[in-house]
C-alpha atoms as a PDB file:
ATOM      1  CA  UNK A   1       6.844 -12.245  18.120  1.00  0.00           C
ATOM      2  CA  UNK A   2       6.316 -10.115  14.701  1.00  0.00           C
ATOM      3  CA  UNK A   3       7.391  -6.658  14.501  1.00  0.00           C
ATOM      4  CA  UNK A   4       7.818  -4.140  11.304  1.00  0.00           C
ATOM      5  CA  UNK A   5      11.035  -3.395  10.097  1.00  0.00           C
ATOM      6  CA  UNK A   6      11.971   0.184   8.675  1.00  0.00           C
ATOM      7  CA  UNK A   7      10.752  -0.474   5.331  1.00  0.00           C
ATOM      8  CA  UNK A   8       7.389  -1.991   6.890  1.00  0.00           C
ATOM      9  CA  UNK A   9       7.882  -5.752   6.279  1.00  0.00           C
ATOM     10  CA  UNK A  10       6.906  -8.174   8.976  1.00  0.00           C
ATOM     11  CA  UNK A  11      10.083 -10.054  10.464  1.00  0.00           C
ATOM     12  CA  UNK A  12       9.861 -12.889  13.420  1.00  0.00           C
ATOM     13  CA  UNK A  13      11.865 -12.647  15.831  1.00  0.00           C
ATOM     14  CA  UNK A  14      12.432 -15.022  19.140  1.00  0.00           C
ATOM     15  CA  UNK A  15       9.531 -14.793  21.958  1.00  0.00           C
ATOM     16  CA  UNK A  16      12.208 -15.613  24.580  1.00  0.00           C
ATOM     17  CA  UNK A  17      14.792 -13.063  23.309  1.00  0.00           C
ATOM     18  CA  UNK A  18      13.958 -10.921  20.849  1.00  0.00           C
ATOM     19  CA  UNK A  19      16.545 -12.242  18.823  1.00  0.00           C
ATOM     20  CA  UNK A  20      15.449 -11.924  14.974  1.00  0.00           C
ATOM     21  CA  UNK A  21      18.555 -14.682  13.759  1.00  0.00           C
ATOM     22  CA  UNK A  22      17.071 -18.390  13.444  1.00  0.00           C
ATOM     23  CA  UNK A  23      18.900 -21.369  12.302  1.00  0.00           C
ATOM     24  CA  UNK A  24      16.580 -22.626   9.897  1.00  0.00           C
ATOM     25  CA  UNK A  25      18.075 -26.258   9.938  1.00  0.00           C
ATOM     26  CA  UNK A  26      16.957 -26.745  13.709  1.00  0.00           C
ATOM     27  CA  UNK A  27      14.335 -23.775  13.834  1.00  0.00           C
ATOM     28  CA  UNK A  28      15.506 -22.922  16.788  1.00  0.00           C
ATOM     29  CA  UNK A  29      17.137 -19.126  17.891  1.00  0.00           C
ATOM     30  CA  UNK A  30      20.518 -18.685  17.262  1.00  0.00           C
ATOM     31  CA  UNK A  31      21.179 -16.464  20.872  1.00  0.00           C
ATOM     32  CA  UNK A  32      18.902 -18.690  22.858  1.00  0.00           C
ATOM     33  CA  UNK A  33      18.065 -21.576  21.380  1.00  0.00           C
ATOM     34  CA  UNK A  34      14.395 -21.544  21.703  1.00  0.00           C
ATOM     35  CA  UNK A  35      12.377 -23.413  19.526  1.00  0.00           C
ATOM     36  CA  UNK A  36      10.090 -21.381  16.649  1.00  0.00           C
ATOM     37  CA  UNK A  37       6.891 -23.500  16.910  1.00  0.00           C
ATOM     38  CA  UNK A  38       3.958 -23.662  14.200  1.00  0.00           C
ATOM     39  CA  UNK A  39       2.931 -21.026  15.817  1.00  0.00           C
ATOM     40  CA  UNK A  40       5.228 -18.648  15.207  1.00  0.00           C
ATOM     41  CA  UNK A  41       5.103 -19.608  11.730  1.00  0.00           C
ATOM     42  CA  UNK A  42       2.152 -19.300  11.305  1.00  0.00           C
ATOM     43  CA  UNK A  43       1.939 -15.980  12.514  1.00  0.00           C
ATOM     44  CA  UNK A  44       4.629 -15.339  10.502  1.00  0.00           C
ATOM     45  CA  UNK A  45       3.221 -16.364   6.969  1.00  0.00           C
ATOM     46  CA  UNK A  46      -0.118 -14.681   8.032  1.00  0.00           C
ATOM     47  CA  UNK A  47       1.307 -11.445   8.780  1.00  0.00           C
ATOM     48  CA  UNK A  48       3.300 -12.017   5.579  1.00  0.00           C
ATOM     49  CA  UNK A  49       0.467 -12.453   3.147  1.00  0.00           C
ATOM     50  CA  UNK A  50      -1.526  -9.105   5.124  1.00  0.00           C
ATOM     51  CA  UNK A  51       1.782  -7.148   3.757  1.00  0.00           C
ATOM     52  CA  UNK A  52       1.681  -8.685   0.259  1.00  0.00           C
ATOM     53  CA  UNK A  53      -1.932  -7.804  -0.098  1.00  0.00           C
ATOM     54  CA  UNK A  54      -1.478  -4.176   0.903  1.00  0.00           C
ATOM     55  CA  UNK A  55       1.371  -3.927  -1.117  1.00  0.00           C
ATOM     56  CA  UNK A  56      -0.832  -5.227  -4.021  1.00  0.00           C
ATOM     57  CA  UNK A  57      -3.434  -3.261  -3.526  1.00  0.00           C
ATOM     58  CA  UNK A  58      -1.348   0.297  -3.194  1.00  0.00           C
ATOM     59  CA  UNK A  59      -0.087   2.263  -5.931  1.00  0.00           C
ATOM     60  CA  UNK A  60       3.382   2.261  -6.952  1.00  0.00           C
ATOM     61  CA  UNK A  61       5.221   5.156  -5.933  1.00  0.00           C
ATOM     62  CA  UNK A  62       8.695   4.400  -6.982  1.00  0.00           C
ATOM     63  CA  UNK A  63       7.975   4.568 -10.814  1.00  0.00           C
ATOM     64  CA  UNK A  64       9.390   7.489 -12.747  1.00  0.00           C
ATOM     65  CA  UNK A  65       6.598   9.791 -13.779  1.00  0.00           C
ATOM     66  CA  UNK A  66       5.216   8.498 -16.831  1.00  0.00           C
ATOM     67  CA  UNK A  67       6.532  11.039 -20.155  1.00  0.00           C
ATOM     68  CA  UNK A  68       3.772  12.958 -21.199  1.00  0.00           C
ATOM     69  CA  UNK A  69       3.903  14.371 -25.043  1.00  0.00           C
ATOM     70  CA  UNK A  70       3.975  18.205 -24.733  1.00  0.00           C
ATOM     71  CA  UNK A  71       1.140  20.016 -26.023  1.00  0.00           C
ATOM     72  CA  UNK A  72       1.224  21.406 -29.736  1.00  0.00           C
END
């Protein structure tokens, strides 16, 4: 399962129990133990690559404003 988090970034979490905490030695959930299958990772890497790319593409918006000369 992929959801957004606040800032917008895709995170995986469990598709038995929402859990988003995965041992990454075992890939399996943390709470339940589930397995993350190639599946979920590739969901995962797909959805991450989508969010690169728009964040590529957009403008920056948390540059200073760029210091304009004034005018003689």
């Amino acid at each position: 399962m992929i959801f957004s988090n606040p800032s917008g970034a895709p995170e995986l979490a469990c598709d038995q129990c929402g859990c988003r905490w995965f041992d990454r030695m075992t890939n399996t959930c943390y709470e339940c133990g589930a397995a993350v299958t190639p599946e979920n990772l590739a969901e995962i890497e797909a959805a991450l690559a989508e969010f690169a790319a728009r964040r590529a593409a957009a403008p920056p918006t948390d540059l200073p404003p760029a210091s304009i000369p004034p005018s003689r």
